[in-house]
Every structure is written in C-alpha cells, then in structure tokens.
Protein backbone atom coordinates (compact mmCIF):
# COMPACT_ATOMS: atom_id res chain seq x y z
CA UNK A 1 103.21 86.11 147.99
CA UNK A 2 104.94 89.29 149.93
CA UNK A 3 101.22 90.11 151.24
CA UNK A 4 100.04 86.34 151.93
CA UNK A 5 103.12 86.06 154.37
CA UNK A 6 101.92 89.20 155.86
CA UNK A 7 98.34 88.82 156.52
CA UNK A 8 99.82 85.29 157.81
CA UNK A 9 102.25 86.99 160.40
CA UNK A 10 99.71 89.39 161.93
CA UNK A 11 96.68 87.12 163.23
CA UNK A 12 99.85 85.15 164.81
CA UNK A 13 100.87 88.45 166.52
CA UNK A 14 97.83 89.16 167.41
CA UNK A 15 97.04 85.87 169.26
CA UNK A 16 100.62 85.75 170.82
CA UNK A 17 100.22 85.77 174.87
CA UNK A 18 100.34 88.99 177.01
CA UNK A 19 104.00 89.87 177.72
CA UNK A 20 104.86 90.11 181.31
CA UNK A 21 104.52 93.50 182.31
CA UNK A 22 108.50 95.88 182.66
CA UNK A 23 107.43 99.01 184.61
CA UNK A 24 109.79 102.05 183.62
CA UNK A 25 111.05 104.09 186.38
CA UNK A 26 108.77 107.21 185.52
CA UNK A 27 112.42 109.40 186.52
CA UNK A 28 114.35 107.81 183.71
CA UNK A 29 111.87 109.02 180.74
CA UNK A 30 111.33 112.72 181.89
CA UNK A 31 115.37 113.22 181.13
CA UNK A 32 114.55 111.88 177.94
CA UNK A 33 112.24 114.65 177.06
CA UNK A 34 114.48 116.85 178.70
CA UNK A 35 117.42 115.64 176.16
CA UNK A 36 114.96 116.23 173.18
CA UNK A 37 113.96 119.61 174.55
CA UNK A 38 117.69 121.16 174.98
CA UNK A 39 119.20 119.33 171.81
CA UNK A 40 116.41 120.51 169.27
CA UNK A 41 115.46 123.27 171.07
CA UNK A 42 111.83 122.93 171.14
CA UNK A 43 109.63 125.44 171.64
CA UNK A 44 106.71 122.92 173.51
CA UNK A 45 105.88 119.17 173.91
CA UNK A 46 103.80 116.90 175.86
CA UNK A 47 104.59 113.33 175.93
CA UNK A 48 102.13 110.52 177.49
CA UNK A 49 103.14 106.96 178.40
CA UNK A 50 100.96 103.93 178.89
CA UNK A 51 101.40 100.71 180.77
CA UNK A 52 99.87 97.80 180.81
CA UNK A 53 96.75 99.91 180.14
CA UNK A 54 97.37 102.69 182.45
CA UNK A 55 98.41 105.91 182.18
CA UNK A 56 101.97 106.27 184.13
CA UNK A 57 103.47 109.30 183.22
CA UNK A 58 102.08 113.05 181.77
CA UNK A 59 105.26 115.08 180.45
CA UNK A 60 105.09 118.87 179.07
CA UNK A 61 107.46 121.52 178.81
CA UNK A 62 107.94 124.67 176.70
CA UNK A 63 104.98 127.19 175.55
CA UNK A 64 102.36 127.46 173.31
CA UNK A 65 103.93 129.78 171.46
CA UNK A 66 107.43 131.28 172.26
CA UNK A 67 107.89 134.30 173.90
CA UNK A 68 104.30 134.49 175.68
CA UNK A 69 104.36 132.50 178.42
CA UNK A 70 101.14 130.53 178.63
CA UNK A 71 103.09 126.66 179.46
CA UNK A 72 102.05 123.73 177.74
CA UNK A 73 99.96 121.06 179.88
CA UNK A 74 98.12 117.99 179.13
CA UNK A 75 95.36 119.84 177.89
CA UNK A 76 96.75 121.96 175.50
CA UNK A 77 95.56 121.19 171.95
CA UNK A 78 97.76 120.40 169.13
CA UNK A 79 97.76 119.57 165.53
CA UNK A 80 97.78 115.85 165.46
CA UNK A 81 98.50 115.79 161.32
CA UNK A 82 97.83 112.38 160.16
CA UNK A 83 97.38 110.34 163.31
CA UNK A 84 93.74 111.89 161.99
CA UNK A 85 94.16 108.94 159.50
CA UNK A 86 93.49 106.44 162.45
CA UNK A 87 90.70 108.25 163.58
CA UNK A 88 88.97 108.24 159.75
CA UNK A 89 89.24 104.59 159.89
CA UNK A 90 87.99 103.63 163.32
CA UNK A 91 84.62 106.06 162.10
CA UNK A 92 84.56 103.63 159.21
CA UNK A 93 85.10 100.41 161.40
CA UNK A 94 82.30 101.68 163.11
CA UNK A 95 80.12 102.14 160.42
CA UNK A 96 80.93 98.59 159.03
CA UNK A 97 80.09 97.20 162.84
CA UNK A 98 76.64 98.86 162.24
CA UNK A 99 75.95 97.63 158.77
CA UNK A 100 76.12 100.80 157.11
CA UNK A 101 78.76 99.85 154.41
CA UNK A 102 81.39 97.06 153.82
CA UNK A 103 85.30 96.99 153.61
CA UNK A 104 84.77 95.80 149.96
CA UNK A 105 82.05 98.15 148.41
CA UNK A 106 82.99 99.71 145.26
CA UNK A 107 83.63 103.74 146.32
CA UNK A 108 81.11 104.61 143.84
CA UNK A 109 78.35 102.91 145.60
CA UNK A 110 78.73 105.97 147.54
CA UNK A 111 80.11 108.40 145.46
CA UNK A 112 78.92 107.98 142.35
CA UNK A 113 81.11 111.01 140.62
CA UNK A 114 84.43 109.33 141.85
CA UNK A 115 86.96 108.55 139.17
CA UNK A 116 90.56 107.87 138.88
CA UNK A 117 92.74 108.00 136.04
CA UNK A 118 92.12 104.39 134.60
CA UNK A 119 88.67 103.72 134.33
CA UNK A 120 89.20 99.89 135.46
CA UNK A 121 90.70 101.14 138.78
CA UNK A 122 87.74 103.34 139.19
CA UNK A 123 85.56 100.48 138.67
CA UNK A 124 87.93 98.23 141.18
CA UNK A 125 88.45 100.66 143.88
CA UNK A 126 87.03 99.57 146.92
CA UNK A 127 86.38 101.39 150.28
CA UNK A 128 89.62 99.28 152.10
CA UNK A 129 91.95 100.79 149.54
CA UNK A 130 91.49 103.93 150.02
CA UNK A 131 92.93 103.76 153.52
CA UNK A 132 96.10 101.44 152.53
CA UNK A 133 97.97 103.75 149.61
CA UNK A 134 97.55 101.01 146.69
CA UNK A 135 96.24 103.23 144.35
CA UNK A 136 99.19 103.34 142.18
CA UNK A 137 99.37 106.76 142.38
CA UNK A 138 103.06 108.51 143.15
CA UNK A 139 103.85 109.59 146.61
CA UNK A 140 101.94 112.62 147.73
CA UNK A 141 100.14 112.84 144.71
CA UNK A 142 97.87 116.09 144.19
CA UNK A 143 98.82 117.23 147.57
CA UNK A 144 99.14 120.85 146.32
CA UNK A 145 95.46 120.74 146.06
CA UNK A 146 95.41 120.26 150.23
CA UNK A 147 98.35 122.55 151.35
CA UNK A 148 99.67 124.96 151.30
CA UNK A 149 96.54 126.31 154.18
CA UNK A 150 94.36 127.91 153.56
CA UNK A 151 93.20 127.27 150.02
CA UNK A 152 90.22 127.50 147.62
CA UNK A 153 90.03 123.50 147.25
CA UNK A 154 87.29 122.05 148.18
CA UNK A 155 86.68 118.33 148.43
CA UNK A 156 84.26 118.21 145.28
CA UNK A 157 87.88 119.55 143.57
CA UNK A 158 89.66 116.86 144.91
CA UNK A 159 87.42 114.13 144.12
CA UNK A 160 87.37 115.83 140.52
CA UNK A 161 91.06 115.95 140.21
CA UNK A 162 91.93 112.50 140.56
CA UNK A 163 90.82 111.62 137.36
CA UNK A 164 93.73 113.71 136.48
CA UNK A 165 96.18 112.46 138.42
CA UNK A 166 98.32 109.88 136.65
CA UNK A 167 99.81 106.32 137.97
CA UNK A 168 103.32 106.38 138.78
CA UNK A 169 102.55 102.32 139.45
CA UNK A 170 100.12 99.89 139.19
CA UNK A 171 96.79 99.21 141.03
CA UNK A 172 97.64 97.05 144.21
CA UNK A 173 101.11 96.49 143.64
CA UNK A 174 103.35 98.76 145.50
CA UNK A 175 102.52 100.93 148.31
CA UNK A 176 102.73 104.68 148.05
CA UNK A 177 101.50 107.13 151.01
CA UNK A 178 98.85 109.46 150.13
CA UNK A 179 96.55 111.68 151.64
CA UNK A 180 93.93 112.43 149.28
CA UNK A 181 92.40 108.57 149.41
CA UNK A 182 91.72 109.61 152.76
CA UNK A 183 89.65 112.78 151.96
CA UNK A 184 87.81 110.50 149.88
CA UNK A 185 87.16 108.06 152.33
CA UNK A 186 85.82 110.45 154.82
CA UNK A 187 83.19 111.29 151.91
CA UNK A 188 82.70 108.21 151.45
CA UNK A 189 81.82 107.88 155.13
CA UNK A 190 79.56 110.57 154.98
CA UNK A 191 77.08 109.82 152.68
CA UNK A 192 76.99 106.11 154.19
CA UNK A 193 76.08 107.59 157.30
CA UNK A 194 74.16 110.05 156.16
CA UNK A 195 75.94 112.84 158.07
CA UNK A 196 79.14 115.47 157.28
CA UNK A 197 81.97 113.75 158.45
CA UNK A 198 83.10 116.41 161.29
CA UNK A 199 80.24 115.15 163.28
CA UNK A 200 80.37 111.63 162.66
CA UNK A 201 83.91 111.63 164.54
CA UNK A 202 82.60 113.73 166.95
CA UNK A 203 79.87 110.92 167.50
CA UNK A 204 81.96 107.62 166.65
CA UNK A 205 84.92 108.76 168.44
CA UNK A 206 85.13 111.64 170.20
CA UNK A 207 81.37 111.41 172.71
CA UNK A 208 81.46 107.98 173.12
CA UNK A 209 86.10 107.87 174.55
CA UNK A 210 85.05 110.88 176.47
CA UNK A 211 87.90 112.95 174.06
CA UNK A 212 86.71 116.13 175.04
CA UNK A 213 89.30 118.67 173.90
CA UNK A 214 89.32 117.05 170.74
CA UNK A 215 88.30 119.40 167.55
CA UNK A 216 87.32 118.50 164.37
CA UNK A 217 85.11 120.27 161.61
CA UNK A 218 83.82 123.96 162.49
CA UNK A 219 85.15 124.91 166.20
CA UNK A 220 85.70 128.79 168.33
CA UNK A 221 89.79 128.89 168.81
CA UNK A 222 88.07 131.60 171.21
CA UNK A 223 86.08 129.46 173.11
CA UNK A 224 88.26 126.26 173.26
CA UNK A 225 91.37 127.79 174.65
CA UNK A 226 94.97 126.85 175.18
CA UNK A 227 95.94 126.23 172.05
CA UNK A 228 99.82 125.38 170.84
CA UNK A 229 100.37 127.25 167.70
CA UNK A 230 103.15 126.20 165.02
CA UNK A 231 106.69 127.23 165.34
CA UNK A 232 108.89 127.49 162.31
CA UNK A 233 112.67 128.30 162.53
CA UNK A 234 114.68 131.94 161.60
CA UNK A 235 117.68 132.36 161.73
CA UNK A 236 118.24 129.44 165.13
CA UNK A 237 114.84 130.60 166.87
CA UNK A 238 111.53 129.36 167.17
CA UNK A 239 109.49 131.65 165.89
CA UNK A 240 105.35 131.31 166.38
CA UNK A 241 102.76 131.62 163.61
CA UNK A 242 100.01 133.88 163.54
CA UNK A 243 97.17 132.87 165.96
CA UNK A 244 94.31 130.82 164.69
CA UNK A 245 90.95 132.98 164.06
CA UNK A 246 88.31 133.23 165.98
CA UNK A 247 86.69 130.76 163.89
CA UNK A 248 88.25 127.47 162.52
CA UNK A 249 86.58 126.29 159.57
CA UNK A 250 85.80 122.70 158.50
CA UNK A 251 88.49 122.18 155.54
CA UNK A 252 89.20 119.43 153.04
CA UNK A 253 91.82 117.49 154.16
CA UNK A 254 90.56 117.37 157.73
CA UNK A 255 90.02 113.05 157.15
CA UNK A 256 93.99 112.95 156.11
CA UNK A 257 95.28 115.54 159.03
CA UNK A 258 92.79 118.12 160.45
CA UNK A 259 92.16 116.74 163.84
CA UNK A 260 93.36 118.50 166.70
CA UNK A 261 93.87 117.21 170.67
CA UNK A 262 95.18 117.43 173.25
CA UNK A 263 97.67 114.97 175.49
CA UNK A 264 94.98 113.35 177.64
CA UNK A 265 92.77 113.27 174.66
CA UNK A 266 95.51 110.69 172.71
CA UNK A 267 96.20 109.07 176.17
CA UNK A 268 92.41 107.91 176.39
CA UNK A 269 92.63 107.21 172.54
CA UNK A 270 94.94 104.96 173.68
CA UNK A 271 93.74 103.29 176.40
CA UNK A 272 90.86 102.02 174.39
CA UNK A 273 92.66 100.55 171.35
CA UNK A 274 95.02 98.96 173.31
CA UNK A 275 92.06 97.67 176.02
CA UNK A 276 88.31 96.50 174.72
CA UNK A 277 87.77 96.56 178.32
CA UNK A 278 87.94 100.31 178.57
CA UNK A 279 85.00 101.37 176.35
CA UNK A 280 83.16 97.97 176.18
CA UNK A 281 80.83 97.39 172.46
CA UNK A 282 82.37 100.12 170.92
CA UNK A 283 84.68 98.13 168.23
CA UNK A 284 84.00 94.72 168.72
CA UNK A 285 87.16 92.09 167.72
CA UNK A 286 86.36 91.56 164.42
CA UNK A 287 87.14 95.25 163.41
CA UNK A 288 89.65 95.82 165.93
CA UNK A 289 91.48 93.37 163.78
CA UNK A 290 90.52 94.24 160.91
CA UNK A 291 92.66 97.63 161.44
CA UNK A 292 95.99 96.60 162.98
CA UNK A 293 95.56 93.52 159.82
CA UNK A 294 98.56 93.86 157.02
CA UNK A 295 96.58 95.00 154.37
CA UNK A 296 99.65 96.41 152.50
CA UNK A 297 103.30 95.28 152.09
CA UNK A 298 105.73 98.60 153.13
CA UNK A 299 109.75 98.02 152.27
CA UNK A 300 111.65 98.19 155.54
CA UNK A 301 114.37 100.44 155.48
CA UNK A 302 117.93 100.08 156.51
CA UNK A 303 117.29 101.98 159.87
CA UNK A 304 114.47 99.56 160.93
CA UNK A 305 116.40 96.96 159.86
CA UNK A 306 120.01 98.31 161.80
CA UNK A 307 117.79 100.19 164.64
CA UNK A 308 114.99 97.77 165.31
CA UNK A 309 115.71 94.29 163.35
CA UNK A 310 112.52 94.66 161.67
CA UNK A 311 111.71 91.77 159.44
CA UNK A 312 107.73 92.70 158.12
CA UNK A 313 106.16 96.22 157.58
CA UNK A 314 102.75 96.77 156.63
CA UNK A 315 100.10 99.37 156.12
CA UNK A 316 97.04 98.40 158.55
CA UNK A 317 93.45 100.60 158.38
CA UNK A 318 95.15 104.44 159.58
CA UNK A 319 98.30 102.07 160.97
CA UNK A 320 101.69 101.51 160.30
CA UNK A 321 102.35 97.43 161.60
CA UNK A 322 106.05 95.99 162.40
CA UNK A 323 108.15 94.15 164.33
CA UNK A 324 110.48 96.09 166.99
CA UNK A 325 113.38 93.59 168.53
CA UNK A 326 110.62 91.13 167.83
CA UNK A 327 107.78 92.78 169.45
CA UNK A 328 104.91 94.06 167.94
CA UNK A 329 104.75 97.58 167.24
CA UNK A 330 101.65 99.73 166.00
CA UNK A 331 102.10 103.42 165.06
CA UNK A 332 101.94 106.10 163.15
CA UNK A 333 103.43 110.21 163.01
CA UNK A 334 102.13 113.07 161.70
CA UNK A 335 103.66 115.92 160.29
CA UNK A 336 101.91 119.32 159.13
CA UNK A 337 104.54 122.17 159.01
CA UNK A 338 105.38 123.64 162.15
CA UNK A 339 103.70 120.65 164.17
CA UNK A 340 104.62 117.14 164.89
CA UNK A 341 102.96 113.96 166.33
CA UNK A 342 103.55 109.82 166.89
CA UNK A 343 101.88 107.73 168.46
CA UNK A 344 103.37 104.26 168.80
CA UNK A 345 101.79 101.27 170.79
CA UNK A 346 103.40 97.87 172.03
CA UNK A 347 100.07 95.50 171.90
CA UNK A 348 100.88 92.82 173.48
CA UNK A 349 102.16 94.94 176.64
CA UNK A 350 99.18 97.13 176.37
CA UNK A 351 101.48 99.92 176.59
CA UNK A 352 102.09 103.27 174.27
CA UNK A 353 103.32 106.15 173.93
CA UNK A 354 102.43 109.88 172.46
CA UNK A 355 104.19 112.94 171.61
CA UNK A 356 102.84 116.23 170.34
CA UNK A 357 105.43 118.81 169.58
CA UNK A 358 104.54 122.26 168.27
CA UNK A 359 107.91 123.13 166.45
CA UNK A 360 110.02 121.52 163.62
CA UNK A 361 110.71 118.37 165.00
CA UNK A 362 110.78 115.20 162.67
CA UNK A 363 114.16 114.30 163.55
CA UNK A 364 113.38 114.98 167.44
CA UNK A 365 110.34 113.05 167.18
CA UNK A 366 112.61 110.32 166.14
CA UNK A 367 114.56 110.40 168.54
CA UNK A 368 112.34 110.42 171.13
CA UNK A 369 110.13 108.01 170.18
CA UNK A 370 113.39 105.07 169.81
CA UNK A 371 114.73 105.91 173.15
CA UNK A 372 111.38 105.69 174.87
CA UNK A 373 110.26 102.39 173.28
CA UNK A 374 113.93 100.96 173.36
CA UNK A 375 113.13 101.01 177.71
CA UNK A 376 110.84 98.26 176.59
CA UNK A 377 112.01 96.46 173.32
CA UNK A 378 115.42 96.31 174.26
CA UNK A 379 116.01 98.28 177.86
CA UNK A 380 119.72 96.34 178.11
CA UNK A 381 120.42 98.50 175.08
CA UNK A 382 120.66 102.10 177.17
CA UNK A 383 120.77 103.96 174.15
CA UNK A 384 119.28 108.19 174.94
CA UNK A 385 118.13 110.63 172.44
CA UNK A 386 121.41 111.93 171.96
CA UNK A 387 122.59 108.16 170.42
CA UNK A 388 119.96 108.47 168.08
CA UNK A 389 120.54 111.76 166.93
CA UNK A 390 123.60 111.18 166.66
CA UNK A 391 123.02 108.59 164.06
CA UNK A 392 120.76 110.90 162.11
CA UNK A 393 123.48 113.56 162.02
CA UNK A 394 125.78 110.88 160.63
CA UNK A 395 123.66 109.47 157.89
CA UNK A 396 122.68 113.32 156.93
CA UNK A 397 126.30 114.20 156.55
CA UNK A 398 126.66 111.23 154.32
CA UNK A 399 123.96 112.24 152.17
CA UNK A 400 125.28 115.88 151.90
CA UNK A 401 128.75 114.49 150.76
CA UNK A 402 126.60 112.19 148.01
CA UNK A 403 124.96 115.62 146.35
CA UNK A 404 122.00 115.15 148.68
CA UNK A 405 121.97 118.66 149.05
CA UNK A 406 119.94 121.63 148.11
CA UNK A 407 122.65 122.90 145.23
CA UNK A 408 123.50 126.80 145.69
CA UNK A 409 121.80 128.84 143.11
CA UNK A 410 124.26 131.44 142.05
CA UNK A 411 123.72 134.59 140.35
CA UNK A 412 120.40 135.19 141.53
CA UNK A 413 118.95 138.15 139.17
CA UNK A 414 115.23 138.79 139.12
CA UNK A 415 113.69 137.75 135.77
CA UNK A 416 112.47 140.95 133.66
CA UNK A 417 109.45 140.69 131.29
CA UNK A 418 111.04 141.01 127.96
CA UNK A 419 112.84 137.75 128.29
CA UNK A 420 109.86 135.99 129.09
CA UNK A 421 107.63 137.44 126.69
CA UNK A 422 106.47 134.49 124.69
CA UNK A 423 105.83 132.70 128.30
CA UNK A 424 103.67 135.13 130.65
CA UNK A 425 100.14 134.83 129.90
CA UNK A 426 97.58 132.15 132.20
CA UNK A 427 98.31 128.64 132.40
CA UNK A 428 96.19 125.89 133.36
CA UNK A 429 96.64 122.36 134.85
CA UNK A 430 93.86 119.90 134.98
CA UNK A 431 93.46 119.46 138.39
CA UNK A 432 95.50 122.22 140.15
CA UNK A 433 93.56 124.89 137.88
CA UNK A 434 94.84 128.35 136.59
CA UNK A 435 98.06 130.03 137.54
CA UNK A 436 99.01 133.57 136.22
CA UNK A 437 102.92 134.55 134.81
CA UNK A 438 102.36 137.99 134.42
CA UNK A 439 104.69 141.41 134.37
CA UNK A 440 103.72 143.39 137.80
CA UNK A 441 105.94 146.37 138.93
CA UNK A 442 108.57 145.58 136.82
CA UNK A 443 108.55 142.02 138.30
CA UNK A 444 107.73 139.08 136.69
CA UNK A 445 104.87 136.92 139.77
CA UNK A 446 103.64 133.47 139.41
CA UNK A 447 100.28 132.94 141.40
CA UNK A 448 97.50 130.10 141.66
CA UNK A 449 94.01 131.38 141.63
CA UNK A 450 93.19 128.61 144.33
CA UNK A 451 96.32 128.37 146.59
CA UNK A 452 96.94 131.88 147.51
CA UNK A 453 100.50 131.35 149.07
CA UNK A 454 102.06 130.20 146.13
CA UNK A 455 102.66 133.36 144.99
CA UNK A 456 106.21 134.49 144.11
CA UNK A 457 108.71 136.00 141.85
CA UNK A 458 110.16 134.44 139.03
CA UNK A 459 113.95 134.57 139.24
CA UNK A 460 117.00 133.75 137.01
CA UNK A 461 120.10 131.45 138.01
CA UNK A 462 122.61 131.32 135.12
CA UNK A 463 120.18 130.45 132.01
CA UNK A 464 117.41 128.67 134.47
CA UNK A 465 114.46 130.11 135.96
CA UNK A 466 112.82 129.43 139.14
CA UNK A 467 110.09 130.94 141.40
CA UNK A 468 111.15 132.06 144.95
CA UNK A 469 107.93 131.62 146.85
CA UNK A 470 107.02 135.07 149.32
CA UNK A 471 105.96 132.86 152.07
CA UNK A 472 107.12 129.38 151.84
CA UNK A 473 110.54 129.20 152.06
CA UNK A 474 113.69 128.13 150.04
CA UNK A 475 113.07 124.38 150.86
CA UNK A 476 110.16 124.55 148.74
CA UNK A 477 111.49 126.91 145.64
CA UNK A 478 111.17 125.44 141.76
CA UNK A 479 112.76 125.40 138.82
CA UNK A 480 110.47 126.99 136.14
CA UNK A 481 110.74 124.83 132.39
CA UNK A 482 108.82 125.79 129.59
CA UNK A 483 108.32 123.06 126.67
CA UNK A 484 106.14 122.23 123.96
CA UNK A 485 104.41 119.59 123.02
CA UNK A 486 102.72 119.40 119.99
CA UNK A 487 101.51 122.87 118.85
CA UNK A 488 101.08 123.54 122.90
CA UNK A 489 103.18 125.73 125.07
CA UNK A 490 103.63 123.35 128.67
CA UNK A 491 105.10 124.58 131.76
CA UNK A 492 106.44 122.52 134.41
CA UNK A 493 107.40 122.93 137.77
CA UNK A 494 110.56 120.90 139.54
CA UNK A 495 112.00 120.94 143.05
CA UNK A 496 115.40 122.40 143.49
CA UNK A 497 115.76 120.93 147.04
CA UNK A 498 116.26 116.81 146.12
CA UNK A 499 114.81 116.49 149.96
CA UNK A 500 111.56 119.12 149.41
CA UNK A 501 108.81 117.53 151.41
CA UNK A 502 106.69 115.12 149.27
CA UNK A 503 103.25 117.15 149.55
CA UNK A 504 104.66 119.63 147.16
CA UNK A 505 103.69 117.36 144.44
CA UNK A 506 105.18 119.53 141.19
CA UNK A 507 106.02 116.52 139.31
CA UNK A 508 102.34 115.83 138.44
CA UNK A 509 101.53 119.31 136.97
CA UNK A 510 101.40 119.82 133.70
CA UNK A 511 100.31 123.68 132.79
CA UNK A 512 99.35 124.42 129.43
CA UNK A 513 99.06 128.21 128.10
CA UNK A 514 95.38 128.99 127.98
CA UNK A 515 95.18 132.88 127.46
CA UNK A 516 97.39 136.25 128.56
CA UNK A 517 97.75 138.42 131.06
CA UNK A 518 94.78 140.27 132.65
C-alpha cells in the first residue's frame, strides 16, 4: 500500500505546473559558503547554483590540497562518491531508450553467473532492483569487499560473493542502501551493450552533455590536471592524502562511486536533467520519468520531518525523491572518506544546486545544502549554516549523553602470542577470503590477503581483544571474538564505535580457521 501511494504521488508531482521563478540575490549565498568554510574549516569547495535552468552563481574557495597553494576553481576535479549512482542509471535509461535491455529483465539474462543468497531472489531479481536497495540485504552489505582503496577485489569477486551474503530482510520489503547492486548493474550494462562500462558513460553521458573534465575508468592524473585530493583530520588540521598516481586505474566499485568531476561538469549535468531542452533526444520523457519515479518506500526521519515537513521519501533510479516545505526535491550525496558531494534539484523551479568538498564534511554538507535550498523552499525562514549546525551539535550531544559514544578502551596492552595460541593460524570467510592471525616480532597482526590496509595489531582491553588498524583510524577499530560452532573454530569481527561508518560491514563475516601460520 506504502509504495502504491508513492508511485501515486510522484506522476502528480511531476505534472504539477512550473513554479514562478524567486531569483536569489547571488551576494546572500557566497556568505553561506563562507559560514561553512570558517565553521568546519574546510580545506576546499566549489558550490554551483541553478535557476530556472541557468547557471547563476560559480563558488570556490580553499586548495586542492592544504598547504600547496594551487586554489580550487570550477574546474577542479573531485570525487563525486555516489552521485556516480545517478550517472549508472541514466547509462541504463539510455540503453533501455535504445532497446538494448528492459527495466524488468531477469539480471541473469545478462549475467548468467549472478546469484544471491536465496535462490528464488536470484531467479526474481530484475535489472530495476538493483538500482533501488530492495534486495533484502543489510545496510552496506559486503562493502569491505569495495573499500578500504585500493584492494585485490575484483568485480567477478563481488558478483561471486553475494551468494554469500545473507538477508538481514526480505526481498522487496524494506529498503536498505547498498552499493554493490550497483557494481552489478554496471555489469549488467556492459554486456547489454556490449562494451566495459567506463566507456559506455563516457559515450552515454559524458560526449554527448559536453562533461569534459569528467573521469571515469582508466585516466593520466598527469595529464588531466588540477585535481582536489582528500583531506582527513589530525589533531584540528586538514591534512592532504598522498597524490593520485600517474595512472588511475579502472576499479570495481567505480558504478557505486568512482566517478570524478569537476563543478561545471555537475552544473551541465544539471542543466540537462532539469531541462530536455538542453540536450534534445538524449532521454526522452518516458525514462526521464522513469528515474525520478518512487520505486522504493524510504522512512522519513525526524529531521525531514522537523527541518523540511517531509511527508513521502522514496528511492528513484540513482535518486533520492521527497517533499521539501511541499516542494519537490530530487537529490542525492556522496561520501568516500576524505571527500564529499550533494547534489539536490527543485524540479519544478528548474533550479539546483551542487557542492563538492574535498575534506571531512558530512555535517557541513548538511548544512550547506538546508540553508541554500531553504532561500527557495521557505526564504521567510532566514535560517544560515550556523542554525543548522547548531542543531546537529545539539542532537549529537544528546546522543553522547544516551551511550552513543565510542566507549574508552582502557588498559590498552598489546596481545602476546601465548595467549592466543589456540587462535592464530589463517582464517577464511566466504566472500571476504583469507585473513592471517599470526605471531610477527613479538606482535600478534591480523591482515586480509585482498584488502591490504586492514592490517593491524591485535590488542587487549581488560579480557577483550580488538585489532587497532595501522592506517584506518580508531573510528573503524574491532572487537576480536572467537567462538565455535560445531567442531569449527569462528571468528568474528564487531565495531567498537556504535557510529562506525556502515561500509565497514563486520557483521556479515564469519571466519572459520582453515590452516596455521605461514
């Protein structure tokens, strides 16, 4: 019933009359940015705006990377995480406009070796669900297998590992964000088309927009220039990751988050989806609807319900759907660590706007993006970017006095090999392959033979153990629990941090003990 009243709601939106156009005094967003800049300290950002179809205002500040002085402009590429998931559908949209597969097919028309965990769902799944996270599996399930980058998955892994990969729900009934579905689909894609994916955006999309900067697939960081690089924070400063090689490399989740562009690339990205007019045949109405359609109920949360008075939220082809003080909103962020996007777009106003930050800035990006669209849901509302962080300080404070916190780990000893002599040997999951417990200079290291950077040192608080990662961070540190069941030795992992970010999936690996040490 939920998704009848949604697919009801949409084709109304979509037919409502053009709202009457509210131009924004160009002078009152810039201080916005400005706000966002000094309160999260950002190391760069560009920010585009769209009205009524055109492009009104270009806004960039900070560096590429700290410290060396080469500014940000509208050219600058960034990492536009998964506002790539858009892109992967409009190259499917495509496709379907030129015959070359349907929204229904079964995903093994095309893939033949696909499989998921129940063999009915495998049977079921069709090419539309893997871009609307029904599957029933959990959020961010099997995400280890994409990040931490670089990695030795491949995508014939990943389309072997979901058979693996359990249900935390049932087929079609709840929704659940997921990335993998989408490195499937781009497969999918592929051999409908006959061609790698990489150059099937470059031909659906990018060529025919005129997105020039845009980079997908194999590409020369040498050649392509001005590039933002990833900031993470130390100690309160932005601090830049190493610089990309000289060669990028096509890489598996690159359908679920491996585009990069830059500002005017997105701006003319928008342009066209909000305006048939400015790239005439190439998505005719049919699948233009067809992506901003509810194809999936999403819950609305208290802050879109107290910020926005949203009353539907849906999961489109690539798009997040809503209501914003009872316009209609399309949109969509992405997040990869040490870069941020959103994109959000007010249809019937034709206008938008983008954001590409190049630091940790999901709270920021927040911010931003509610002051900037408040000038046209709600302008008598005045509300900056300070208001809304602000609120986002408040409701964080409330969760840290509800336990919502990453608990102190006292005692800290490194673990020593004798106690964990019946548990160091190689252990293997299913579909996240062999890891290694093993003695090494008097420490005890757990490593993945396919994700090199999770690779740390077992430690010991009180009578638990846990691994503290060499290059990831506390945020993303587990508790080590050994088990048995039935005659086998199982390891699990679990996140200390009740807030760890949902791609490091540990809750769906399962290691059994499969040999000893080397």
């Amino acid at each position: 019933m939920r998704l009848k009243l949604l697919l009801a709601m949409v084709p109304a939106l979509l037919a409502a009359p053009a709202m009457a156009s509210t131009q924004v005094d160009p002078a009152r967003m810039s201080p916005l940015v400005d706000q966002a800049v000094q309160h999260y300290r950002l190391p760069g950002i560009a920010v585009g705006v769209i009205e009524d179809g055109r492009i009104v205002q270009r806004i960039t500040r900070g560096e590429l990377a700290v410290g060396e002085g080469a500014a940000v402009d509208s050219d600058s590429l960034f990492m536009i995480a998964s506002n790539s998931k858009a892109m992967t559908a409009a190259v499917i949209a495509r496709l379907v406009q030129a015959g070359k597969l349907r929204w229904d097919d079964p995903v093994t028309k095309y893939l033949p070796q696909f499989r998921m965990h129940d063999a009915w769902v495998t049977r079921n799944m069709q090419v539309r669900d893997l871009l609307i996270h029904n599957s029933g599996l959990g959020l961010g399930a099997g995400d280890l297998m994409l990040w931490p980058e670089p990695n030795h998955f491949d995508r014939d892994d990943i389309i072997a590992g979901l058979a693996h990969l359990k249900p935390a729900g049932s087929f079609r009934s709840d929704y659940a964000y997921d990335n993998l579905l989408y490195v499937v689909a781009g497969e999918v894609a592929a051999a409908a088309a006959g061609k790698p994916y990489a150059q099937l955006v470059r031909e659906e999309i990018f060529q025919p927009l005129g997105m020039q900067r845009c980079q997908v697939g194999q590409w020369s960081p040498t050649t392509v220039g001005n590039i933002a690089r990833p900031h993470h924070r130390e100690q309160g400063r932005n601090v830049a990751s190493a610089a990309d090689p000289a060669r990028v490399d096509d890489f598996p989740s690159m359908a679920a988050g491996g585009i990069r562009c830059s500002l005017d690339d997105m701006l003319r990205w928008m342009q066209v989806l909000l305006d048939p007019a400015q790239a005439p045949g190439w998505l005719d109405d049919i699948q233009r609807r067809a992506l901003w359609t509810a194809h999936m109920p999403m819950p609305i949360s208290q802050r879109q319900r107290e910020w926005d008075n949203t009353h539907f939220s849906a999961y489109g082809y690539g798009w997040r759907l809503s209501d914003m003080d009872g316009q209609w909103r399309v949109a969509h962020t992405g997040t990869l660590s040490g870069m941020y996007s959103s994109l959000a777009l007010l249809p019937d106003r034709k206008t938008g706007v983008v954001m590409l930050i190049n630091g940790e800035a999901e709270d920021a990006r927040t911010a931003l993006m509610q002051a900037m669209l408040k000038h046209y849901t709600a302008p008598q509302a005045g509300h900056d970017v300070l208001h809304y962080a602000r609120l986002m300080e408040q409701a964080q404070a409330q969760r840290r006095a509800q336990g919502h916190v990453r608990p102190l780990l006292s005692d800290q000893q490194p673990a020593r090999a004798g106690e964990l002599m019946a548990q160091l040997g190689t252990w293997r999951d299913p579909w996240f392959g062999e890891v290694t417990l093993c003695a090494h200079e008097g420490k005890v290291l757990f490593a993945s033979a396919k994700s090199p950077r999770m690779r740390g040192q077992v430690m010991r608080s009180g009578q638990q153990w846990f691994v503290q990662w060499q290059e990831l961070g506390e945020d993303a540190e587990a508790w080590l629990e050994f088990s048995s069941a039935g005659k086998h030795p199982v390891m699990h992992l679990r996140a200390i941090d009740p807030d760890i970010d949902f791609s490091y999936d540990y809750q769906d690996l399962e290691f059994q003990r499969v040999g000893d040490c080397g």
